[in-house]
N, C-alpha and C. Protein backbone atom coordinates (compact mmCIF):
# COMPACT_ATOMS: atom_id res chain seq x y z
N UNK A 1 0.82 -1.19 0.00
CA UNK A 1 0.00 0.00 0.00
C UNK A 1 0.86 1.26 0.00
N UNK A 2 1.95 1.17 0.90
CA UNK A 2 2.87 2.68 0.69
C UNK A 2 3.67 2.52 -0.79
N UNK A 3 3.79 1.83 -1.33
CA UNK A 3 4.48 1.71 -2.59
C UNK A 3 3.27 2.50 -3.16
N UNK A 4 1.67 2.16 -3.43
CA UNK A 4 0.62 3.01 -4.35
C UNK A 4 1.40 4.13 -3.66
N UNK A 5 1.26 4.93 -2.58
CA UNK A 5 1.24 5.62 -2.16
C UNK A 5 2.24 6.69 -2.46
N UNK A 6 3.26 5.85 -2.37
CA UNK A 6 4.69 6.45 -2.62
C UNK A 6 4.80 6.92 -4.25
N UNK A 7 4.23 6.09 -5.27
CA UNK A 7 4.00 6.85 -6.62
C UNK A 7 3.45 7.67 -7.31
N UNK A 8 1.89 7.49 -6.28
CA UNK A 8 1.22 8.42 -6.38
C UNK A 8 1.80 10.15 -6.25
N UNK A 9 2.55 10.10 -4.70
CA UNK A 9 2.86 11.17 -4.28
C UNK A 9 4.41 11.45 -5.09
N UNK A 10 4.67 10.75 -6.03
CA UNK A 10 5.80 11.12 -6.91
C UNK A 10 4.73 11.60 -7.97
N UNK A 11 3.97 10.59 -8.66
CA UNK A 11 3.71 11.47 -9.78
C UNK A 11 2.96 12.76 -9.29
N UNK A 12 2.27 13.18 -8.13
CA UNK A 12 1.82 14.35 -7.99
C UNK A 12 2.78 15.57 -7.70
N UNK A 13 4.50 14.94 -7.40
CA UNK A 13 5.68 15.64 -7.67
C UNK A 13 6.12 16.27 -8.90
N UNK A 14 6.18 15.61 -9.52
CA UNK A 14 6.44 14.93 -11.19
C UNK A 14 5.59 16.29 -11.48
N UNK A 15 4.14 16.43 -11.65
CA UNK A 15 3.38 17.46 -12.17
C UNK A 15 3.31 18.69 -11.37
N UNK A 16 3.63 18.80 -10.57
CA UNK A 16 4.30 20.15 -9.78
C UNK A 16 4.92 20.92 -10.72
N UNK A 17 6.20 20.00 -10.33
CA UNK A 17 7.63 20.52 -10.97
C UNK A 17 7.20 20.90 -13.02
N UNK A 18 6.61 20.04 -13.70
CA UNK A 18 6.56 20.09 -14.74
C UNK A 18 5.80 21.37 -15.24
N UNK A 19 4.49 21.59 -14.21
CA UNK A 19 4.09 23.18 -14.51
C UNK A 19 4.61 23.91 -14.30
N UNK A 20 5.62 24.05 -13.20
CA UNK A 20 6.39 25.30 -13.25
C UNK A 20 7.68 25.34 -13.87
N UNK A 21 7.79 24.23 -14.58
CA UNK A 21 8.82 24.30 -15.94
C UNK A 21 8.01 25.18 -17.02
N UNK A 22 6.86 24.88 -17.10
CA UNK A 22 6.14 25.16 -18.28
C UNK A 22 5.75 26.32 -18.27
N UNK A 23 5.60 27.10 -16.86
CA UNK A 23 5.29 28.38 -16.64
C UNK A 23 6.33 29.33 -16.68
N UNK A 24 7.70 28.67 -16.71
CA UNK A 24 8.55 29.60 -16.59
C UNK A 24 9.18 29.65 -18.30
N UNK A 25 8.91 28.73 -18.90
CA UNK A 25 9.04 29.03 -19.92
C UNK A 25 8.18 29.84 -20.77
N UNK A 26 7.43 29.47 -20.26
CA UNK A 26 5.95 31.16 -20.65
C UNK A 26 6.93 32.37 -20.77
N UNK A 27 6.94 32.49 -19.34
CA UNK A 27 7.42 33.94 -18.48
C UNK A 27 8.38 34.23 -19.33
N UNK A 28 9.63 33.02 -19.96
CA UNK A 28 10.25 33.90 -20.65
C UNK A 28 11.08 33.65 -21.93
N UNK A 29 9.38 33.50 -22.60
CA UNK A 29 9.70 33.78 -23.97
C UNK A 29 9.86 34.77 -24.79
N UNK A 30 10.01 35.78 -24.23
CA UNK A 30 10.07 37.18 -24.83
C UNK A 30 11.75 37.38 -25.25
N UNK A 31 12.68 38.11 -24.92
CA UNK A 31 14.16 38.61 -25.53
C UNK A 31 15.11 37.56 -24.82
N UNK A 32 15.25 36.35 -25.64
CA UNK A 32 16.09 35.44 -25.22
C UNK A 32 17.28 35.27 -26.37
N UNK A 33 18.74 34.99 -26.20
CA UNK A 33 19.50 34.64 -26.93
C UNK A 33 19.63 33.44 -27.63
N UNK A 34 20.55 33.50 -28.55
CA UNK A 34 20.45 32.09 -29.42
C UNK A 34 20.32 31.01 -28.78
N UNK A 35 21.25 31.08 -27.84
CA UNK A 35 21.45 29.85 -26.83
C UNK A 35 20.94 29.56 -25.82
N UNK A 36 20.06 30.55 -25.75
CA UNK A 36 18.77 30.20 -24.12
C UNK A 36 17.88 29.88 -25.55
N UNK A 37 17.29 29.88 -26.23
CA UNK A 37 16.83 29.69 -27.39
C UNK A 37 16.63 28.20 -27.88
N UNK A 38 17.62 28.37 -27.39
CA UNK A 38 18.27 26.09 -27.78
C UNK A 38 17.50 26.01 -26.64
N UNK A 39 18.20 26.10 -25.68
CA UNK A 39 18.02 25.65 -24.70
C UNK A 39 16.23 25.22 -24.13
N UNK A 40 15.97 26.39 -24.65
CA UNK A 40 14.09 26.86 -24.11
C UNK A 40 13.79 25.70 -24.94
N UNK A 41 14.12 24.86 -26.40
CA UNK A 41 13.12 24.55 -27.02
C UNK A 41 13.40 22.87 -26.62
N UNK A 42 14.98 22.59 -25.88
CA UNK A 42 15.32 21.54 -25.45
C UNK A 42 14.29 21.05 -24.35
N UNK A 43 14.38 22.43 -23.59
CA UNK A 43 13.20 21.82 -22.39
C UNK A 43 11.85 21.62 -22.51
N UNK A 44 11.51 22.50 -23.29
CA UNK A 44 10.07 22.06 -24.20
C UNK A 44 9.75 21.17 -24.54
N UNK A 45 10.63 20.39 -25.30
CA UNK A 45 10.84 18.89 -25.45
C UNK A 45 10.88 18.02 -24.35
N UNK A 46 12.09 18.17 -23.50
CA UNK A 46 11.71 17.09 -22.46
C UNK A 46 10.36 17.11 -21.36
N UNK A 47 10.06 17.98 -21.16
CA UNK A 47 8.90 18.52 -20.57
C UNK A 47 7.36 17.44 -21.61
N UNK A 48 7.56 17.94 -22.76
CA UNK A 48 6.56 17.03 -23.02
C UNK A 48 6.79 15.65 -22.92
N UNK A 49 8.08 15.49 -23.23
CA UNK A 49 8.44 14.26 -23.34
C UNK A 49 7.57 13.10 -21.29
N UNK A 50 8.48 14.12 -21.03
CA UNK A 50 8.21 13.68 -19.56
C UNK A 50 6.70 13.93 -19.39
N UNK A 51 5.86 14.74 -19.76
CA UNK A 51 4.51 14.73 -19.57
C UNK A 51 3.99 12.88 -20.06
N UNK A 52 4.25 12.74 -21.09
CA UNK A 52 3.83 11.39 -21.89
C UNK A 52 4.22 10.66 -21.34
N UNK A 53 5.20 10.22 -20.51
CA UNK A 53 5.95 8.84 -19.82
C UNK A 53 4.74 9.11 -18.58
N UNK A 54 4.48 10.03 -18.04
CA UNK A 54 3.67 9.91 -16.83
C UNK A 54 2.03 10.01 -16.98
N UNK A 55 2.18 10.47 -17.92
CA UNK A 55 0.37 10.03 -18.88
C UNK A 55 0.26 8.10 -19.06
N UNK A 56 1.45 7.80 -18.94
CA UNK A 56 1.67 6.05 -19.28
C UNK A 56 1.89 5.47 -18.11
N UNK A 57 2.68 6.17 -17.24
CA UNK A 57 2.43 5.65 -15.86
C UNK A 57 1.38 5.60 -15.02
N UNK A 58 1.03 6.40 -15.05
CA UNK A 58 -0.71 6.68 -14.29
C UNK A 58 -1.82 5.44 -15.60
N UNK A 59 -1.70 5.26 -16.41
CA UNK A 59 -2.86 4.10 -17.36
C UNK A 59 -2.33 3.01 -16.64
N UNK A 60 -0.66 3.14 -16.59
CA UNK A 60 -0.42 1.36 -16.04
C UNK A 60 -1.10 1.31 -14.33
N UNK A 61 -0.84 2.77 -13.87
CA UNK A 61 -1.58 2.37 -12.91
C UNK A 61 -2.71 1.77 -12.34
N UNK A 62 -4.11 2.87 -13.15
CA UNK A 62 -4.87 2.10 -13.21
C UNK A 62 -5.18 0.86 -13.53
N UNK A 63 -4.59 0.52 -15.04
CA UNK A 63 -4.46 -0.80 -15.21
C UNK A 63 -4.61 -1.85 -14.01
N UNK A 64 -3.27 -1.57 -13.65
CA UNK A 64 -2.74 -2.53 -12.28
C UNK A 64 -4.08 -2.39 -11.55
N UNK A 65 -4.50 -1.62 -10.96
CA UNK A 65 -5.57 -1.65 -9.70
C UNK A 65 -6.34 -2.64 -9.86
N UNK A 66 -6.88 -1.92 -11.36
CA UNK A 66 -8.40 -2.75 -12.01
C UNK A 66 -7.87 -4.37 -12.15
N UNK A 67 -6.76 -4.76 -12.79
CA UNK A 67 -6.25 -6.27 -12.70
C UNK A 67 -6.11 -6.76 -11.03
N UNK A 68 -5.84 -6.31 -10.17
CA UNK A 68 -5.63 -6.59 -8.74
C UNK A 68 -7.10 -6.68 -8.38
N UNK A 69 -8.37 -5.88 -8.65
CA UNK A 69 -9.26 -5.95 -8.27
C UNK A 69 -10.14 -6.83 -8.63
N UNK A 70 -9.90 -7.44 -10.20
CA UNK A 70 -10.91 -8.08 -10.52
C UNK A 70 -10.26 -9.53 -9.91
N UNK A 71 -8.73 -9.99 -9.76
CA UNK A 71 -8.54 -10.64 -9.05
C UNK A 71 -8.89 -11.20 -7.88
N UNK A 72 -9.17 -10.33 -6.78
CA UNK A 72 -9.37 -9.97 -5.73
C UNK A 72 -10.98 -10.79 -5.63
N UNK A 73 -11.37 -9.97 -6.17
CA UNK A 73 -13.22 -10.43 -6.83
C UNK A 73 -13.31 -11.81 -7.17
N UNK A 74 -12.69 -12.35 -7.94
CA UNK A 74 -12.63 -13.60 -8.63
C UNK A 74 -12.39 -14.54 -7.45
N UNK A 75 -11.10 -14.59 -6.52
CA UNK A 75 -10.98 -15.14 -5.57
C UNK A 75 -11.93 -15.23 -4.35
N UNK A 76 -12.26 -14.07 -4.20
CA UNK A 76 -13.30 -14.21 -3.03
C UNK A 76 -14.62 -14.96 -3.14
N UNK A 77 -15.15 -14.63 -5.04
CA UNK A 77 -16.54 -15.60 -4.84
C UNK A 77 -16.13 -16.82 -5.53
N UNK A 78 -14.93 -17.02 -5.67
CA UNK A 78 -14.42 -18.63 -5.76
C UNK A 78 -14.58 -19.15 -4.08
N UNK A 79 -13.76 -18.37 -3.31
CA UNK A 79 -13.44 -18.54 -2.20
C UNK A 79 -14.18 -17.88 -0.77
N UNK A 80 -15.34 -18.51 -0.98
CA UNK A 80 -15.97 -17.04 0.28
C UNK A 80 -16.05 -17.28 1.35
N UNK A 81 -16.07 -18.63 1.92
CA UNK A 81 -15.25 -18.95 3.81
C UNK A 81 -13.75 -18.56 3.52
N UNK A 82 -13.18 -19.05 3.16
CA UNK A 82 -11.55 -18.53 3.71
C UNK A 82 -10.95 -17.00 3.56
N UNK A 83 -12.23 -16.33 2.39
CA UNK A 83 -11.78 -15.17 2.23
C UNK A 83 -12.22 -14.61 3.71
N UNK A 84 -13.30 -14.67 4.12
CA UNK A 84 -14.14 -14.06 5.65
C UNK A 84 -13.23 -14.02 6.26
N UNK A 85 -12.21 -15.96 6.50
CA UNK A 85 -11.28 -15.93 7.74
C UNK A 85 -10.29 -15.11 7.39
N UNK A 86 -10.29 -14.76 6.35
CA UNK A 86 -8.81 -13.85 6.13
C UNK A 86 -8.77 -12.48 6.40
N UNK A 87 -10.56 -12.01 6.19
CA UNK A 87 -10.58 -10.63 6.48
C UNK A 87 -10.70 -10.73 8.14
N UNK A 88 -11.29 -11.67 8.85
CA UNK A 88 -11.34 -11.37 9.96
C UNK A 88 -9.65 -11.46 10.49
N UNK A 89 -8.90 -12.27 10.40
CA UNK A 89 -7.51 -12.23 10.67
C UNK A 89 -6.46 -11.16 10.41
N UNK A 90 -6.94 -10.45 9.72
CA UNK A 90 -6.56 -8.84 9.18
C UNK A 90 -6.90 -8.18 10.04
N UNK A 91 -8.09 -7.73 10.24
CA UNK A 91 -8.98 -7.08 10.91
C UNK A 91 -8.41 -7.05 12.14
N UNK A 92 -7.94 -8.72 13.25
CA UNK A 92 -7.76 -9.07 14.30
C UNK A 92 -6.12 -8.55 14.61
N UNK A 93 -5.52 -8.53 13.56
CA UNK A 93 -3.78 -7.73 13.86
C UNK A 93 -3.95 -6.86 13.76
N UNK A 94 -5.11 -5.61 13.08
CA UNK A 94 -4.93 -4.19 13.54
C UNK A 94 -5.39 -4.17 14.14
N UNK A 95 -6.64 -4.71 14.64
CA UNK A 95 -6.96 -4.67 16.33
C UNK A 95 -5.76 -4.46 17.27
N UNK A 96 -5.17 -5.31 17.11
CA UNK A 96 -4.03 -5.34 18.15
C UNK A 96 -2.80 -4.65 17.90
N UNK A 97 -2.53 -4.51 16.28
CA UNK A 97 -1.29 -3.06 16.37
C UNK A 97 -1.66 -1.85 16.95
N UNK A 98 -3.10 -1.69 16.68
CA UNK A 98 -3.84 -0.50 17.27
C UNK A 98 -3.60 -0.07 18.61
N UNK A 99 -4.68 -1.26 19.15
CA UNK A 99 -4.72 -1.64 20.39
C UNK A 99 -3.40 -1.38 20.94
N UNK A 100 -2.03 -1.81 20.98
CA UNK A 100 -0.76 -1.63 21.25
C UNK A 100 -0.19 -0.72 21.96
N UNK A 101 -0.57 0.69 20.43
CA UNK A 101 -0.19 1.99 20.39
C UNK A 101 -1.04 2.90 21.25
N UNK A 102 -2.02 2.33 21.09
CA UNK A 102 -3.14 3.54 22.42
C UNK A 102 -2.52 3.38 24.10
């Protein structure tokens, strides 16, 4: 679960940083030299570039969920006593990590 978690809160990094690439290249497109010039249209590029790798990361994400879920589904009404004992046995260790910490 901290792994979703942990990517999530990267790709919501990821698009931070990428708008205010994109905004600052706004800001300053006006009297730039040859070579901020290169440069501006280099990052333009990777910027989209990097937009598209994380437009593909977030589909595989979902992907993944929806495959984990229909899994999930499949097993349980294959399996619907052992799934119960399993949720109750879950249930029964945060009881008690809980329980612990209070």
């Amino acid at each position: 679960m901290s792994d979703v978690v942990t990517k999530e809160k990267l790709i919501d990094d990821v698009k931070v940083v990428l708008h205010d690439a994109d905004a600052l290249l706004q800001e300053t497109a006006g009297n730039l030299g040859e070579k901020a010039r290169e440069a501006r249209v280099r990052l333009e590029k990777g910027i989209k570039a990097a937009k598209e790798r994380l437009s593909e990361l977030q589909k595989q994400g979902v992907e993944q969920a929806k495959a984990a879920a229909k899994a999930t589904d499949q097993f349980v009404n294959e399996h619907p006593w052992p799934s119960v004992g399993i949720a109750f046995a879950v249930g029964a260790l945060i009881g008690l990590v809980i329980g612990r910490r209070s």
